[in-house]
C-alpha atoms as a PDB file:
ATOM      1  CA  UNK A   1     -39.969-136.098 -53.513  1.00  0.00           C
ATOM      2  CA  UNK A   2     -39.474-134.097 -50.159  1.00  0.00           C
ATOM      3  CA  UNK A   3     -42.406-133.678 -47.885  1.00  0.00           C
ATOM      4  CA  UNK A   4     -43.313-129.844 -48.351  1.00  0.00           C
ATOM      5  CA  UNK A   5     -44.216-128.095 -44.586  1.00  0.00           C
ATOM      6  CA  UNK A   6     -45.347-124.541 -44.014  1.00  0.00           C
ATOM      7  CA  UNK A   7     -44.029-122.417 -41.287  1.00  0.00           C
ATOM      8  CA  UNK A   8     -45.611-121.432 -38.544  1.00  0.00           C
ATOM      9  CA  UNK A   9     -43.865-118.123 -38.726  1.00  0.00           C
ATOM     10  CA  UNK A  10     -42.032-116.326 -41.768  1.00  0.00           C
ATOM     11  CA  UNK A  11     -39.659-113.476 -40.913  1.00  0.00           C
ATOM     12  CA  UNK A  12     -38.415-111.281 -44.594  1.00  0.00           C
ATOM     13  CA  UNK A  13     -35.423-109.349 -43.803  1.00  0.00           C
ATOM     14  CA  UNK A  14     -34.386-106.601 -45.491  1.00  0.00           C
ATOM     15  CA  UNK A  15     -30.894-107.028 -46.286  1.00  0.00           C
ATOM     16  CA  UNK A  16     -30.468-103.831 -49.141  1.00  0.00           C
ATOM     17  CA  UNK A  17     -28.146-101.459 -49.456  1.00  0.00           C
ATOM     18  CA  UNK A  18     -29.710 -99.121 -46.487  1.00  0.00           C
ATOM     19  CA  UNK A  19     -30.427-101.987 -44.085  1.00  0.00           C
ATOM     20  CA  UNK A  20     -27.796-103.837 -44.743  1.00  0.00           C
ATOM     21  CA  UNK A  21     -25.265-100.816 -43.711  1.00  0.00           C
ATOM     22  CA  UNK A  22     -27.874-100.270 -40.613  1.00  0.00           C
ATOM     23  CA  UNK A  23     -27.545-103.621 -39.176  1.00  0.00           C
ATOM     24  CA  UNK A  24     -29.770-105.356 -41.446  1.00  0.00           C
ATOM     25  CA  UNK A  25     -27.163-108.250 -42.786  1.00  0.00           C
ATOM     26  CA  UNK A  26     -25.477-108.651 -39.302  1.00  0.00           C
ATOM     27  CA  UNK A  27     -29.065-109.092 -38.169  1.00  0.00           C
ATOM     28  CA  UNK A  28     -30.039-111.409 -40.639  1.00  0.00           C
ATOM     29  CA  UNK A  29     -27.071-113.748 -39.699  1.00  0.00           C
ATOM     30  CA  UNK A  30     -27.660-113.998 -36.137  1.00  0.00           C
ATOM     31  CA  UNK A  31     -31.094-114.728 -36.234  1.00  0.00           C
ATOM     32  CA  UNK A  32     -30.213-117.421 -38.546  1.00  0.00           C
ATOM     33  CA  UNK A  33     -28.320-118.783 -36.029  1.00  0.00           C
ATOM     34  CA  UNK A  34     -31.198-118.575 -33.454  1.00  0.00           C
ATOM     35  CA  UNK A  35     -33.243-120.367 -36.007  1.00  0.00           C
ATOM     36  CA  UNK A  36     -30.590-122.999 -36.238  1.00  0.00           C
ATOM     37  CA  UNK A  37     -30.416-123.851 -32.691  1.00  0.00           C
ATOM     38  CA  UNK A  38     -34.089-123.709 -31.848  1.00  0.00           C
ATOM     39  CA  UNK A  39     -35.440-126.425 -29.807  1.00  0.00           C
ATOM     40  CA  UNK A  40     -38.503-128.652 -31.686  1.00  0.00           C
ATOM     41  CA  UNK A  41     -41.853-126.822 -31.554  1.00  0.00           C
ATOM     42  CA  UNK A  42     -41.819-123.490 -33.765  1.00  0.00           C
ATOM     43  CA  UNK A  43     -41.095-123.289 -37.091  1.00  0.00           C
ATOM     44  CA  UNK A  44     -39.438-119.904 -38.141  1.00  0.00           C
ATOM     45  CA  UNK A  45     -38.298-119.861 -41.729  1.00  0.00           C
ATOM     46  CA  UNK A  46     -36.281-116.615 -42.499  1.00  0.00           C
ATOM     47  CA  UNK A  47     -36.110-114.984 -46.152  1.00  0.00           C
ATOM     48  CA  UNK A  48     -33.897-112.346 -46.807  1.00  0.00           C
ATOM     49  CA  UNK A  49     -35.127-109.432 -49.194  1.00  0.00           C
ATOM     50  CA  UNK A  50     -33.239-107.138 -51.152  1.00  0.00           C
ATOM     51  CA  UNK A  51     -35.534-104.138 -50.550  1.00  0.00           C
ATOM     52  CA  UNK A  52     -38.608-103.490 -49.280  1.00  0.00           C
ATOM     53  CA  UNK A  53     -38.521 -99.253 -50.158  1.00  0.00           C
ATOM     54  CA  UNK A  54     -38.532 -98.513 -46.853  1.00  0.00           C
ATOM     55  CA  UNK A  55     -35.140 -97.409 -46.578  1.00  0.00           C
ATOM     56  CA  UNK A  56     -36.123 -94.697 -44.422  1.00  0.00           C
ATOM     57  CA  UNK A  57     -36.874 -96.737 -41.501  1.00  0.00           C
ATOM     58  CA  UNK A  58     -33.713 -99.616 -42.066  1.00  0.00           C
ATOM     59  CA  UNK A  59     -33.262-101.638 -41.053  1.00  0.00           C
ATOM     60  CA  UNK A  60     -36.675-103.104 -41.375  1.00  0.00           C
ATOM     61  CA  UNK A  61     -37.896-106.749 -41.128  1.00  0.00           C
ATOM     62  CA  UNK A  62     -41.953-108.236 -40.911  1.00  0.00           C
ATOM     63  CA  UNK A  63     -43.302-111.316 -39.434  1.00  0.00           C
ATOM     64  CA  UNK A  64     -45.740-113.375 -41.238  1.00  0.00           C
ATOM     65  CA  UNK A  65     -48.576-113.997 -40.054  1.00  0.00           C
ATOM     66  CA  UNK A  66     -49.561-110.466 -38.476  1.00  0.00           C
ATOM     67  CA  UNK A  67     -47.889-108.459 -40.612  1.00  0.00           C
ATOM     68  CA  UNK A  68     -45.858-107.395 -37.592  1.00  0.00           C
ATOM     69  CA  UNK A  69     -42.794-104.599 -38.946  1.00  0.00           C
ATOM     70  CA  UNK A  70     -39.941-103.945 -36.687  1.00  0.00           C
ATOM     71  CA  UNK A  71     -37.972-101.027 -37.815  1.00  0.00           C
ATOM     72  CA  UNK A  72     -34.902 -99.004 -37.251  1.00  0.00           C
ATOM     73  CA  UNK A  73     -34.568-102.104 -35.195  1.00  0.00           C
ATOM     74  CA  UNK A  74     -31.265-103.232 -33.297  1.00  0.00           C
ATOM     75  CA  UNK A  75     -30.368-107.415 -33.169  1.00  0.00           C
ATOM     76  CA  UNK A  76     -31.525-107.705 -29.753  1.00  0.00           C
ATOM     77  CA  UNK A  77     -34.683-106.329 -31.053  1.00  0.00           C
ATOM     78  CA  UNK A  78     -35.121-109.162 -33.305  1.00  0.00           C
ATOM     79  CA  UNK A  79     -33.966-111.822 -31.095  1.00  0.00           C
ATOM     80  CA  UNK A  80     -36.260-110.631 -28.757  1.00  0.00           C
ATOM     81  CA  UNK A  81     -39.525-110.850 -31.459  1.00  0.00           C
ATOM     82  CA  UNK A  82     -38.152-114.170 -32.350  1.00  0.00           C
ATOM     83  CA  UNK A  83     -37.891-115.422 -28.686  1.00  0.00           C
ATOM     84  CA  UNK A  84     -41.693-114.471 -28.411  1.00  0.00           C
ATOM     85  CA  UNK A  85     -42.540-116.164 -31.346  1.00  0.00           C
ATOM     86  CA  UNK A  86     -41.355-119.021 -30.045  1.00  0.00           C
ATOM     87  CA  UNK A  87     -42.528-118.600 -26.421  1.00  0.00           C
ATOM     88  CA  UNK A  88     -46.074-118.493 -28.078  1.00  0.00           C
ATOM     89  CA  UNK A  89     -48.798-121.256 -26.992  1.00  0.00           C
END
């Protein structure tokens, strides 16, 4: 049996209808990429929602712990919360 971890950091994307047309899948891919490719340390684990009825505001994402919500958000506006997740002492 696998050793079970928790993250230090989970990140729910919306990925819905709304979001996904607003950025929300094209998002969701490159900051699985990031994820991928980050160096030891942080542990971000990304889960991808079909909708969090906010469709007002897609694309929309939160950050676990903090209950941080980016929304109407743009990739580089992700990548950039991710990078300062990781930054973090």
């Amino acid at each position: 049996m696998g050793k079970f971890t928790i993250p230090d950091y989970t990140v729910y994307l919306c990925t819905g209808s709304k979001c996904a047309k607003r950025g929300g899948k094209d998002a969701y891919k490159m900051a699985k990429s990031f994820v991928k490719h980050l160096p030891g340390g942080k542990d971000i684990e990304l889960i991808r929602t079909e909708c969090t009825d906010r469709c007002d505001y897609a694309p929309v994402c939160t950050i676990q712990p903090g209950n941080a919500w980016l929304k109407e958000y743009r990739t580089k506006d992700l990548l950039g919360a991710l990078e300062k997740l990781t930054a973090k002492e």
